[in-house]
N, C-alpha and C. Protein backbone atom coordinates (compact mmCIF):
# COMPACT_ATOMS: atom_id res chain seq x y z
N UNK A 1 0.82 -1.19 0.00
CA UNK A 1 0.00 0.00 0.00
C UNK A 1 0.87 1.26 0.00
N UNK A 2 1.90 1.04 1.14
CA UNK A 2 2.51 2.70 0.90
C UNK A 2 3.16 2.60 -0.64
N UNK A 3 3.68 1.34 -1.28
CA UNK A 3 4.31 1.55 -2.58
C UNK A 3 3.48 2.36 -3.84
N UNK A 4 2.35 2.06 -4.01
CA UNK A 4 1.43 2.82 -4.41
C UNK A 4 1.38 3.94 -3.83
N UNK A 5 1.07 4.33 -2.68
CA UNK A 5 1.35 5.92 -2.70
C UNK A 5 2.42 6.59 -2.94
N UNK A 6 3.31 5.87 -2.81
CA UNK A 6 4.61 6.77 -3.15
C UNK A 6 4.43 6.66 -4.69
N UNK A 7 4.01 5.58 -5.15
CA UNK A 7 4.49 5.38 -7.00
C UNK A 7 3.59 6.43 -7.38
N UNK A 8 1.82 6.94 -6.78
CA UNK A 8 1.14 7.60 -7.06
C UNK A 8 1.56 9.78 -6.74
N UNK A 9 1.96 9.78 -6.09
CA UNK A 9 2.82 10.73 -4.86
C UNK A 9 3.80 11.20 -6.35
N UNK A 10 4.77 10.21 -6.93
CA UNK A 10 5.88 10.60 -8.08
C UNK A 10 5.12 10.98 -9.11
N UNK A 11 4.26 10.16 -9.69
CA UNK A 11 3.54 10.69 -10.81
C UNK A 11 3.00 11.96 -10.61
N UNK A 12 2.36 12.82 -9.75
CA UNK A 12 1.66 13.80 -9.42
C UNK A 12 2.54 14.94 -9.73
N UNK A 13 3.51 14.65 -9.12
CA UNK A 13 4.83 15.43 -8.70
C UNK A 13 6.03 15.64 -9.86
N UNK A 14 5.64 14.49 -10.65
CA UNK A 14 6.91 14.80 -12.10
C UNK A 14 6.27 15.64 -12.92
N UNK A 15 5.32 16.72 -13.05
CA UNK A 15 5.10 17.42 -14.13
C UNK A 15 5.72 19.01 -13.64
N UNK A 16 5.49 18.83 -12.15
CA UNK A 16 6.49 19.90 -11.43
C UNK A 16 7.90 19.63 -11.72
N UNK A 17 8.39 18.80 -11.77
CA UNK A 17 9.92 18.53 -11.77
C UNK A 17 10.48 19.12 -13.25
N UNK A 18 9.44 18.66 -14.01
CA UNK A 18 9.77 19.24 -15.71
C UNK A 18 9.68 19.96 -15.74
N UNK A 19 8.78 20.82 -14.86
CA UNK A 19 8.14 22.35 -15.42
C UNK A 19 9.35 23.36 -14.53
N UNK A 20 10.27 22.94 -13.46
CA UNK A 20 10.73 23.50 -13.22
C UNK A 20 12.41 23.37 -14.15
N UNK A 21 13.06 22.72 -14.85
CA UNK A 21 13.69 22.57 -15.54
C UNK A 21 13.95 23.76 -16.48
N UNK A 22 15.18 24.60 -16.58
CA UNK A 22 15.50 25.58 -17.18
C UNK A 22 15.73 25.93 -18.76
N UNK A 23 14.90 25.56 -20.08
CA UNK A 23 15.26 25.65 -21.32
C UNK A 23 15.75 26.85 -22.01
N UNK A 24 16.69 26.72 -22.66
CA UNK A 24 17.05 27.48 -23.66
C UNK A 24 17.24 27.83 -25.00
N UNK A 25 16.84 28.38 -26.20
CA UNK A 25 17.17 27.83 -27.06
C UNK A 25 17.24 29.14 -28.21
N UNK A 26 17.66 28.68 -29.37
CA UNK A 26 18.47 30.04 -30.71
C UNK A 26 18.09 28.91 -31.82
N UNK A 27 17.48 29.54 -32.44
CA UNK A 27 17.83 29.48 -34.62
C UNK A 27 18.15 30.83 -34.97
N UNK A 28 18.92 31.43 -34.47
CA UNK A 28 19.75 32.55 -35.03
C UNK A 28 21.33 32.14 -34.16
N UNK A 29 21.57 31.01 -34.17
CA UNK A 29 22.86 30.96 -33.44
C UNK A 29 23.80 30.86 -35.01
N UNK A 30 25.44 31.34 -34.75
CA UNK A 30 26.23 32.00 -35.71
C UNK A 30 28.00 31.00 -35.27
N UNK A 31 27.85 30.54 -35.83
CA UNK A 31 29.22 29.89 -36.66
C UNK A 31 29.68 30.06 -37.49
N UNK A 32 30.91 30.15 -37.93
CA UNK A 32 31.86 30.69 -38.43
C UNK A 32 32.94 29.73 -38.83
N UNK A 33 34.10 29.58 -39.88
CA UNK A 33 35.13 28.82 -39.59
C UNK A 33 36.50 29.78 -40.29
N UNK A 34 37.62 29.31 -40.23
CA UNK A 34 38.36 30.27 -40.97
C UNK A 34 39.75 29.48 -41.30
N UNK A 35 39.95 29.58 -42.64
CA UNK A 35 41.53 28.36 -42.79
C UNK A 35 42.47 29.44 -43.60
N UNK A 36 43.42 29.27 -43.02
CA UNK A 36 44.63 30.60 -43.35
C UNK A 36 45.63 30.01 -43.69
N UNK A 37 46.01 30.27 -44.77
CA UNK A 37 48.14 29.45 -45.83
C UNK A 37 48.14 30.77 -46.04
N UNK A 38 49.44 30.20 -46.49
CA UNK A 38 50.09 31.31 -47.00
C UNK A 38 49.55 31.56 -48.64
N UNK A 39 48.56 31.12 -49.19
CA UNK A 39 47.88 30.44 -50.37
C UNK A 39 46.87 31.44 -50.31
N UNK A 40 46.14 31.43 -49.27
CA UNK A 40 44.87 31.50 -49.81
C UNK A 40 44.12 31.98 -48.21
N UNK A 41 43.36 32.79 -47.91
CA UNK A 41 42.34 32.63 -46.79
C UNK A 41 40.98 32.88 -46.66
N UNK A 42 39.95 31.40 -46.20
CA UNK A 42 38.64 30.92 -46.55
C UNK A 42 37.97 31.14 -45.31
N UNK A 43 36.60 31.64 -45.69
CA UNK A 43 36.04 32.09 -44.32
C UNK A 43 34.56 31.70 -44.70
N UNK A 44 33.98 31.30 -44.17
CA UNK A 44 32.59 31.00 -44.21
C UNK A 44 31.58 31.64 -42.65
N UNK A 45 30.53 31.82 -42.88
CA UNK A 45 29.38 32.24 -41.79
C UNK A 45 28.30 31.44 -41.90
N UNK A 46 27.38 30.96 -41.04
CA UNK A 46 26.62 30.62 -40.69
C UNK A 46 25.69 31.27 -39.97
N UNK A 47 24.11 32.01 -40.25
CA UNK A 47 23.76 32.26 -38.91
C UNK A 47 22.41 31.76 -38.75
N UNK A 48 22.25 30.32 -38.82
CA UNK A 48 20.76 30.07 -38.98
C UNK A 48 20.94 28.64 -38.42
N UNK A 49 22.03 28.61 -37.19
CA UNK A 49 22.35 27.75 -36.24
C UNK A 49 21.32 27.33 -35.23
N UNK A 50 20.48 26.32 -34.92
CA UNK A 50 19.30 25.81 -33.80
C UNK A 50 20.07 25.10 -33.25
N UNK A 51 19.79 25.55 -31.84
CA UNK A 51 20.57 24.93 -30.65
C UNK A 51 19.49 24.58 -29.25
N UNK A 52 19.34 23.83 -28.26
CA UNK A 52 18.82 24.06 -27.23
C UNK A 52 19.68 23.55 -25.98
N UNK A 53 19.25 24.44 -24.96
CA UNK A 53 20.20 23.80 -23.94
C UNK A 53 19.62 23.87 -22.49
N UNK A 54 19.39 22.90 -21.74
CA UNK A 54 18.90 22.43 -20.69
C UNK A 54 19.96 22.99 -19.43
N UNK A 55 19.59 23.94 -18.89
CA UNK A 55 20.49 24.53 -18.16
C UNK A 55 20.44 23.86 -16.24
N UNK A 56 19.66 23.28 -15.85
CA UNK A 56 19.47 22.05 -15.20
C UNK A 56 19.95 21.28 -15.48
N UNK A 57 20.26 20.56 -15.97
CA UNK A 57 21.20 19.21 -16.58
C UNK A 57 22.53 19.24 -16.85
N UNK A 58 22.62 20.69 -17.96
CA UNK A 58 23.96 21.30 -18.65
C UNK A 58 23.73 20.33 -20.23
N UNK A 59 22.38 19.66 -20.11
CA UNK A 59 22.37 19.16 -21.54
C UNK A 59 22.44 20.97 -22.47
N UNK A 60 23.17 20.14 -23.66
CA UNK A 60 23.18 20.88 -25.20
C UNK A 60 23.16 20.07 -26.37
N UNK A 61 22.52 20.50 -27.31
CA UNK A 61 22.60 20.52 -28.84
C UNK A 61 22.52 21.24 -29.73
N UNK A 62 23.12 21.07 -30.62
CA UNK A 62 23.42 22.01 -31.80
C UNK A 62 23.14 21.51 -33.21
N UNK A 63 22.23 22.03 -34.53
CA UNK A 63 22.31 21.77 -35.75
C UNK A 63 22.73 22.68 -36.64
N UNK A 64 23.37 22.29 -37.51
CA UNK A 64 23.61 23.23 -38.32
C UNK A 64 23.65 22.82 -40.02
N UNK A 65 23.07 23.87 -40.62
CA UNK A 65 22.94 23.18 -42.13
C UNK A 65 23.86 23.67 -42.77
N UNK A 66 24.90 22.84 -43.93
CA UNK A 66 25.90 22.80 -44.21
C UNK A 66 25.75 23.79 -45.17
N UNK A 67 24.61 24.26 -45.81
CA UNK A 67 24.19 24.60 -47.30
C UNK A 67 24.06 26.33 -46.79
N UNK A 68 23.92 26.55 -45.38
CA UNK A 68 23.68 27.81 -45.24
C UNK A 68 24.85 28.40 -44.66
N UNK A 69 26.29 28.05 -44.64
CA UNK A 69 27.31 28.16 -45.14
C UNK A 69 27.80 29.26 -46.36
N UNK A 70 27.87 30.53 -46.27
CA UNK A 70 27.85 31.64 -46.96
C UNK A 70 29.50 32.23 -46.77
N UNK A 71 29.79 32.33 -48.47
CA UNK A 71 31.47 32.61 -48.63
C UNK A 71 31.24 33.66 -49.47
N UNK A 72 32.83 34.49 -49.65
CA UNK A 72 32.85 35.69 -50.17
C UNK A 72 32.86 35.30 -51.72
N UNK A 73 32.96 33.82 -52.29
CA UNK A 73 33.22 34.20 -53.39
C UNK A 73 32.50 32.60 -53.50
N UNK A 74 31.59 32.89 -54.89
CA UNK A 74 30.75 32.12 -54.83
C UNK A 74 30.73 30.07 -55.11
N UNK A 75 32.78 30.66 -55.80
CA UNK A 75 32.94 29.42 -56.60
C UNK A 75 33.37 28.40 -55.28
N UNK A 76 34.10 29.21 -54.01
CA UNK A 76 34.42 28.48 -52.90
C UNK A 76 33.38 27.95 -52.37
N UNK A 77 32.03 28.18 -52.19
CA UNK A 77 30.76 27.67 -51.74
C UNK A 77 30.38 26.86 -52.41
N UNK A 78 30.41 26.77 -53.48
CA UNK A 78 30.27 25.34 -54.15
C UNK A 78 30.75 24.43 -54.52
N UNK A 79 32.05 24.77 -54.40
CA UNK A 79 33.51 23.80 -53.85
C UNK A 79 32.88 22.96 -52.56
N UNK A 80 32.57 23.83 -51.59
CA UNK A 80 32.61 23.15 -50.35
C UNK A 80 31.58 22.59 -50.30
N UNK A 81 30.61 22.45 -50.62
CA UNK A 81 29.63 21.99 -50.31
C UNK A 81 29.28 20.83 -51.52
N UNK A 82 29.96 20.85 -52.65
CA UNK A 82 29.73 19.88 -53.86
C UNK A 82 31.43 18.93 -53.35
N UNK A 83 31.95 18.88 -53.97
CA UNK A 83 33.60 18.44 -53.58
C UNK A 83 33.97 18.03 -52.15
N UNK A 84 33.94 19.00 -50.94
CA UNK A 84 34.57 18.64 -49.63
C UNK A 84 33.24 17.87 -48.95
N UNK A 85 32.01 19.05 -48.30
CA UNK A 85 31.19 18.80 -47.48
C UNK A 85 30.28 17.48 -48.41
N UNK A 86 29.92 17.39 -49.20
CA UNK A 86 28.98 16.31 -49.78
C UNK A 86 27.60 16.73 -49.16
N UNK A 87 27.27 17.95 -49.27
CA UNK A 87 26.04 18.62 -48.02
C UNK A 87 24.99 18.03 -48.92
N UNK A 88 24.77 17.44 -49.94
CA UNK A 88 23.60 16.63 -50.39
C UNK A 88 23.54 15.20 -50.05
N UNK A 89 24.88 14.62 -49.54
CA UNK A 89 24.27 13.36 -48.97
C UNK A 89 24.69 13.79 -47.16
N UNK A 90 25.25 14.63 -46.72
CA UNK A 90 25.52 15.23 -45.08
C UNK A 90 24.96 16.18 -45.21
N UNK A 91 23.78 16.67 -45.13
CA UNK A 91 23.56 18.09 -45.08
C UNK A 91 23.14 19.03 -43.50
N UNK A 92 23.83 18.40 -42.72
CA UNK A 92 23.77 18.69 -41.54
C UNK A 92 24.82 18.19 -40.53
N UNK A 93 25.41 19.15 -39.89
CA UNK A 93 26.72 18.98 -38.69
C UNK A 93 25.74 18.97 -37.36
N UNK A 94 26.28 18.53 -36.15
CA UNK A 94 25.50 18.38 -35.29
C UNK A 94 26.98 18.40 -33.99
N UNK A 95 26.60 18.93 -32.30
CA UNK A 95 26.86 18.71 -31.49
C UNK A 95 26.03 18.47 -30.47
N UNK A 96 26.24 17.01 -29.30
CA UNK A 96 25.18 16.80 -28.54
C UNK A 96 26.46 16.36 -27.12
N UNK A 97 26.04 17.12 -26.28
CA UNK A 97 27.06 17.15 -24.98
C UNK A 97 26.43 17.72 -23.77
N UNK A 98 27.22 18.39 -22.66
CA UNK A 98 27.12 19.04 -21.93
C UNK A 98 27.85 19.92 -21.84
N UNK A 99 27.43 20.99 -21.16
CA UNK A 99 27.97 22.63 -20.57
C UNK A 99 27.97 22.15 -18.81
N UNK A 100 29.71 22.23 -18.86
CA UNK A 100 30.13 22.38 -17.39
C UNK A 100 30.72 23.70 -16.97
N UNK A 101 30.60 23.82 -15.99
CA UNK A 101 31.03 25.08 -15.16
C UNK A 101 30.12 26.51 -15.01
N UNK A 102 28.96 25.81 -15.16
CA UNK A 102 27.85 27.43 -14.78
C UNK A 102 26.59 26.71 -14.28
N UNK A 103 25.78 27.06 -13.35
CA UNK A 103 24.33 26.59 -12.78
C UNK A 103 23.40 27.83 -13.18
N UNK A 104 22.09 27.33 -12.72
CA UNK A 104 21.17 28.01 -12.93
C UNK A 104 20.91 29.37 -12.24
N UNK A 105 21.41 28.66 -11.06
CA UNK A 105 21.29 30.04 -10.02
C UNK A 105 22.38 31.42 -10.61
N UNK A 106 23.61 30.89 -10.86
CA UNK A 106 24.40 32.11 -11.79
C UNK A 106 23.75 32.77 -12.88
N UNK A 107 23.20 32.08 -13.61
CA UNK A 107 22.25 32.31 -14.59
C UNK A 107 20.89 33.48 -14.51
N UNK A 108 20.74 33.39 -13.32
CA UNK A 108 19.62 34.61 -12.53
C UNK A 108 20.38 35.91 -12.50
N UNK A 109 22.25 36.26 -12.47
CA UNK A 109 22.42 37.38 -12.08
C UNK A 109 23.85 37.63 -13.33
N UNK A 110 23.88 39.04 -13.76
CA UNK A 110 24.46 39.38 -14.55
C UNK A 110 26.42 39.10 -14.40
N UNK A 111 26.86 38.27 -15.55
CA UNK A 111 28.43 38.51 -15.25
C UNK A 111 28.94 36.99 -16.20
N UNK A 112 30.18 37.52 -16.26
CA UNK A 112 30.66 36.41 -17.48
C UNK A 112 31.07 34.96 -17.04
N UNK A 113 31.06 33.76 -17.34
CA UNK A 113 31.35 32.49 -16.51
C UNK A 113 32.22 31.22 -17.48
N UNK A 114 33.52 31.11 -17.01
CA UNK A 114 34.24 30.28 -18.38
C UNK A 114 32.74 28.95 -17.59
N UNK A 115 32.88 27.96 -18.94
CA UNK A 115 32.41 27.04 -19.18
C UNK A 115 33.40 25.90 -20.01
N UNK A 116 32.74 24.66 -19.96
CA UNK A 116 33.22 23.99 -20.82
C UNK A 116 32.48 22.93 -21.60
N UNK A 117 32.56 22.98 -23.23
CA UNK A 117 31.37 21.82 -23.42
C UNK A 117 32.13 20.51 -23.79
N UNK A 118 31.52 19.31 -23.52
CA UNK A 118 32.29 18.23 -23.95
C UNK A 118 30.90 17.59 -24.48
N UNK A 119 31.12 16.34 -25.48
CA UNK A 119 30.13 15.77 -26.37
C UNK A 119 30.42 14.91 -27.26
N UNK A 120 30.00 14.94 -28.12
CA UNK A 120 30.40 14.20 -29.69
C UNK A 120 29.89 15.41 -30.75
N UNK A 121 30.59 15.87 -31.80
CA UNK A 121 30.45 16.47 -33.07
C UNK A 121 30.44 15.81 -33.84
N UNK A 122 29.49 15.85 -34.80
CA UNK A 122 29.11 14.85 -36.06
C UNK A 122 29.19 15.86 -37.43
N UNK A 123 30.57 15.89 -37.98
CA UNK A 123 30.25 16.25 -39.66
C UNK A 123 30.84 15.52 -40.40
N UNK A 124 30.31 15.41 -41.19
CA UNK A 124 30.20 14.76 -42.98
C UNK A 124 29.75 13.01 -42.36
N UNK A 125 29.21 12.98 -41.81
CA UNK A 125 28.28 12.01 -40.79
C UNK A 125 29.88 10.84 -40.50
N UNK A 126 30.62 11.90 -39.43
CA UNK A 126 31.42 11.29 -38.83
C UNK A 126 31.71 11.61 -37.25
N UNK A 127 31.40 10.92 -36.32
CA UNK A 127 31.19 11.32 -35.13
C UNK A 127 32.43 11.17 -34.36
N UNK A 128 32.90 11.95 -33.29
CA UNK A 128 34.43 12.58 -33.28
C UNK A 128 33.76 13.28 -31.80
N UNK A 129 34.53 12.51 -30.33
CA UNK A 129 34.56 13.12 -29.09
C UNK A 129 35.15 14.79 -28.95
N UNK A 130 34.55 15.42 -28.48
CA UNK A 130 35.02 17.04 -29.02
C UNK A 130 35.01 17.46 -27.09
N UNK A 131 35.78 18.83 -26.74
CA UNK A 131 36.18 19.23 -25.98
C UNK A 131 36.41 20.91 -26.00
N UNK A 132 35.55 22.09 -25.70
CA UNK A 132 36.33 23.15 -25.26
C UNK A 132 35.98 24.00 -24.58
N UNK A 133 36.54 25.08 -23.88
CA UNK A 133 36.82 25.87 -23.48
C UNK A 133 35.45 27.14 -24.04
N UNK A 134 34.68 27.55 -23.38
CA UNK A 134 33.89 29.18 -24.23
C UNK A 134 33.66 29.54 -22.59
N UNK A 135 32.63 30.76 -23.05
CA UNK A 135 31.95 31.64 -21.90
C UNK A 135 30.42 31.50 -22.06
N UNK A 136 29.55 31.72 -21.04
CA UNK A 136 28.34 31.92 -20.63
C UNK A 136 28.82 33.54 -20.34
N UNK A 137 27.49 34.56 -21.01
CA UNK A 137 27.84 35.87 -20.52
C UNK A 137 26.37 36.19 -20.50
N UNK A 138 25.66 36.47 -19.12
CA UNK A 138 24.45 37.12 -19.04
C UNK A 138 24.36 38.66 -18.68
N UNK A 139 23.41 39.37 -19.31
CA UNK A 139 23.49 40.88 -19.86
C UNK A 139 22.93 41.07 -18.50
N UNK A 140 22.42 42.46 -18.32
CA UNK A 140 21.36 42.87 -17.37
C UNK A 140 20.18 42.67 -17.20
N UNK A 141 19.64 42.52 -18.65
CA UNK A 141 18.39 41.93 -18.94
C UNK A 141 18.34 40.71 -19.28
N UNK A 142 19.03 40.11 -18.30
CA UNK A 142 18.95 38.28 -18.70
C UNK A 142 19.33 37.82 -19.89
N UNK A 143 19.57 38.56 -20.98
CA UNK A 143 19.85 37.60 -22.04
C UNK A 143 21.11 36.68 -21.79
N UNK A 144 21.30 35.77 -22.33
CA UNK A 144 22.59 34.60 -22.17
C UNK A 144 23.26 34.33 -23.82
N UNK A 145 24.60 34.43 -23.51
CA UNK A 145 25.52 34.66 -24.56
C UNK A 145 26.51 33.94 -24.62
N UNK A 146 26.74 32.65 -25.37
CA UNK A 146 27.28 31.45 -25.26
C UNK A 146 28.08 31.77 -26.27
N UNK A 147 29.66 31.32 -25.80
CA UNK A 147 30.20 31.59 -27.12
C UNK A 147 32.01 30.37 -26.77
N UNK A 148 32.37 30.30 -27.64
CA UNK A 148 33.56 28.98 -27.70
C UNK A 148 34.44 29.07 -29.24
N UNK A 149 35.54 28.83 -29.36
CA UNK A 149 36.55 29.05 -30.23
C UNK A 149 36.74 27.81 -30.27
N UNK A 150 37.24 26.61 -31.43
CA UNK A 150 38.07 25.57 -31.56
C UNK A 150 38.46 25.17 -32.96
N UNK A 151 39.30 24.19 -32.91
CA UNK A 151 39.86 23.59 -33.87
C UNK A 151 39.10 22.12 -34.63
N UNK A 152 39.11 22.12 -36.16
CA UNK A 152 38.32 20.81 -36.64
C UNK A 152 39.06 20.67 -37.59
N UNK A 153 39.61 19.39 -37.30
CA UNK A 153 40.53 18.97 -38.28
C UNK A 153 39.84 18.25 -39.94
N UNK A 154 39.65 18.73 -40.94
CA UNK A 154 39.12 17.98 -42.04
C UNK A 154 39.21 16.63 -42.12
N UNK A 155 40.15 15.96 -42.46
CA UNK A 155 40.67 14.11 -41.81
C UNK A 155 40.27 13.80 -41.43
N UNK A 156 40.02 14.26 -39.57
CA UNK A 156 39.42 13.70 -38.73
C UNK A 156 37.92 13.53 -38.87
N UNK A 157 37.43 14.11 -40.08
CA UNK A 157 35.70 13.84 -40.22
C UNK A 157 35.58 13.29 -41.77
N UNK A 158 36.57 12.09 -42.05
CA UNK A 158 36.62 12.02 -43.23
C UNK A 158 36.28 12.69 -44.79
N UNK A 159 36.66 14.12 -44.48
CA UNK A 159 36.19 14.98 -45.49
C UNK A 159 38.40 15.01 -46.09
N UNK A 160 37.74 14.62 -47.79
CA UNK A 160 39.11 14.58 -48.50
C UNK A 160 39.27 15.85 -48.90
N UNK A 161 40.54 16.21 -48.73
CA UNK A 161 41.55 17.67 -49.58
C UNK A 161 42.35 16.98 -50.83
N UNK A 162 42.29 17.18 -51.69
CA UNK A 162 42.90 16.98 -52.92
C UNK A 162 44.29 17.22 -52.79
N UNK A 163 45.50 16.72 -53.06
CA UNK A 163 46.40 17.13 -53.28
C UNK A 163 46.69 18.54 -54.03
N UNK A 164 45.85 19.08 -55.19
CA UNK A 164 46.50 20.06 -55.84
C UNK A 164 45.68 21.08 -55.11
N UNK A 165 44.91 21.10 -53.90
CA UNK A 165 44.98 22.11 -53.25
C UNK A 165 44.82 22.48 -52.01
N UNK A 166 45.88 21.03 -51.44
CA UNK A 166 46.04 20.90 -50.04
C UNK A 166 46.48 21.80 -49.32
N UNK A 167 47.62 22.82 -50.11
CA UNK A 167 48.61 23.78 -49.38
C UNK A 167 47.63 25.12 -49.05
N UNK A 168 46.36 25.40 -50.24
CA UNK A 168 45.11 26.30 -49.91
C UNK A 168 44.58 26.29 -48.84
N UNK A 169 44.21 25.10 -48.26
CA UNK A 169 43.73 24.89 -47.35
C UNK A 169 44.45 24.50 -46.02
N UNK A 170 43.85 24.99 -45.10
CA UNK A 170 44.54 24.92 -43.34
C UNK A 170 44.64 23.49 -43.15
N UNK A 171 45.26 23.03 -42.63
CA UNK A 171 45.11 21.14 -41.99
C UNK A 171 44.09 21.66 -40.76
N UNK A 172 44.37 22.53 -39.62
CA UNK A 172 42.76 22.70 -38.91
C UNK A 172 41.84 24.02 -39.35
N UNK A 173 40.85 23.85 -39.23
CA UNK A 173 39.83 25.04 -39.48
C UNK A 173 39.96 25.59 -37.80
N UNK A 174 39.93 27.03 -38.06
CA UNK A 174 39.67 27.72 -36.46
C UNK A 174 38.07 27.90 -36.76
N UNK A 175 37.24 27.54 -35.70
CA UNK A 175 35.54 27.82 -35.73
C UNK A 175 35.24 28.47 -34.68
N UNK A 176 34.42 29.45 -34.76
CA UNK A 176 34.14 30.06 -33.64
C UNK A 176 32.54 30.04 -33.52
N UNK A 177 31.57 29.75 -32.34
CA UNK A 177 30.23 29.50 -32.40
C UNK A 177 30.22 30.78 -31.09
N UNK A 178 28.69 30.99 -31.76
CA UNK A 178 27.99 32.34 -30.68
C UNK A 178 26.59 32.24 -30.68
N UNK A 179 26.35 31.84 -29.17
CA UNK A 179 24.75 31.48 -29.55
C UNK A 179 24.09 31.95 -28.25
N UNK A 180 22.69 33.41 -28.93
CA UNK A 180 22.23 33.94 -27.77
C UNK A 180 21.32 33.31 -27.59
N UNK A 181 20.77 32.89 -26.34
CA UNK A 181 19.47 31.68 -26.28
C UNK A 181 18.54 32.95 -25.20
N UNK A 182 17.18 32.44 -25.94
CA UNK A 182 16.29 32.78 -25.00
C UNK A 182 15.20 31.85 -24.68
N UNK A 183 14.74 32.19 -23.25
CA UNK A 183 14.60 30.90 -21.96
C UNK A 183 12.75 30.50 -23.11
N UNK A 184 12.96 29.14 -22.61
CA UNK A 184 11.89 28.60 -23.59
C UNK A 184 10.45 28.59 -22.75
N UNK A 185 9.30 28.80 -23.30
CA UNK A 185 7.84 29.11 -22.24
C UNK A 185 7.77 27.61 -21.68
C-alpha cells in the first residue's frame, strides 16, 4: 500500500519537476570557420544555427545546415559543399554534450562564466569526441551569450583535400560559435 502511494505521490509530482527545468534555445545561433596558408584565406558564416540547452542538466545541442554556409566568393561555396562537405548526402553537422562550469542560479544574475562543453560532433556524418573551453555571458536583462573558439581537423571527419589544393587549405579550421538563447515558455 505505501508503494502505491509513493508510486502515485511521483507521478503527481513529475510534471512539477519538468516544469521547473531551465530551457534554452536560438535558430539565429552564428558559426563561423576560418583556414589561413600562406595560399589562400577561406572564411565562411553561418547564422541560422538551432541549438537548445537544458540549463538544469547542462544538456546541449546544436544543428547546423551545411548549405547555409555563406562565402565571399561564390565558386568556394560550391567547392565546399559539392567536392569537400557532400552537403547533399551530409547536409547537416551536429553537437550533442554538456555545458560544465555554470548553474542556474548564476544564470539569474548578470556577469561572465568560463564554461566547458564536452560531447560528440558529427560532420560529414562522422562522429568525433570534441572538448572546449567558451563563456556563458548574461546581460542585465537576462539575455545569455554562449560563445567557444576551436579547432576541426578535415581528416578527422573524413572529409578529403585533394592534393593540388592541399597547401590552400589549413590542416585545422579555427571555428568560432555564438549562440544567444532565449529561456523557452
Amino acid at each position: 500500500m505505501n508503494l502505491l502511494r509513493i508510486s502515485l505521490l511521483s507521478l503527481a509530482l513529475l510534471p512539477l519537476a519538468l516544469a521547473a527545468q531551465d530551457r534554452y534555445m536560438t535558430r539565429t545561433g552564428h558559426i563561423d570557420f576560418h583556414s589561413s596558408t600562406p595560399l589562400e584565406d577561406i572564411h565562411a558564416d553561418n547564422d541560422k544555427v538551432t541549438s537548445v540547452w537544458d540549463v538544469t542538466t547542462g544538456a546541449i545541442e546544436f544543428s547546423v545546415l551545411i548549405k547555409a554556409f555563406t562565402f565571399e566568393k561564390a565558386l568556394m561555396q560550391e567547392h565546399f559543399n559539392e567536392n569537400y562537405m557532400e552537403s547533399s548526402k551530409f547536409p547537416k553537422a551536429s553537437f550533442k554534450g554538456a555545458v560544465k562550469g555554470v548553474t542556474a542560479d548564476q544564470l539569474a544574475k548578470a556577469g561572465t562564466y568560463p564554461v566547458t562543453a564536452e560531447g560528440t560532433i558529427s560532420i560529414h556524418g562522422v562522429d568525433q569526441p570534441a572538448k572546449a573551453a567558451g563563456t556563458i555571458t548574461v546581460d542585465g536583462k537576462g539575455g545569455i551569450r554562449a560563445e567557444s573558439k576551436f579547432q576541426v581537423k578535415p581528416e578527422d571527419h573524413g572529409i578529403k583535400i585533394p592534393g593540388a589544393v592541399r597547401k590552400n587549405i589549413a590542416e585545422a579550421m579555427d571555428v568560432s560559435v555564438r549562440m544567444d538563447f532565449t529561456k523557452m515558455p
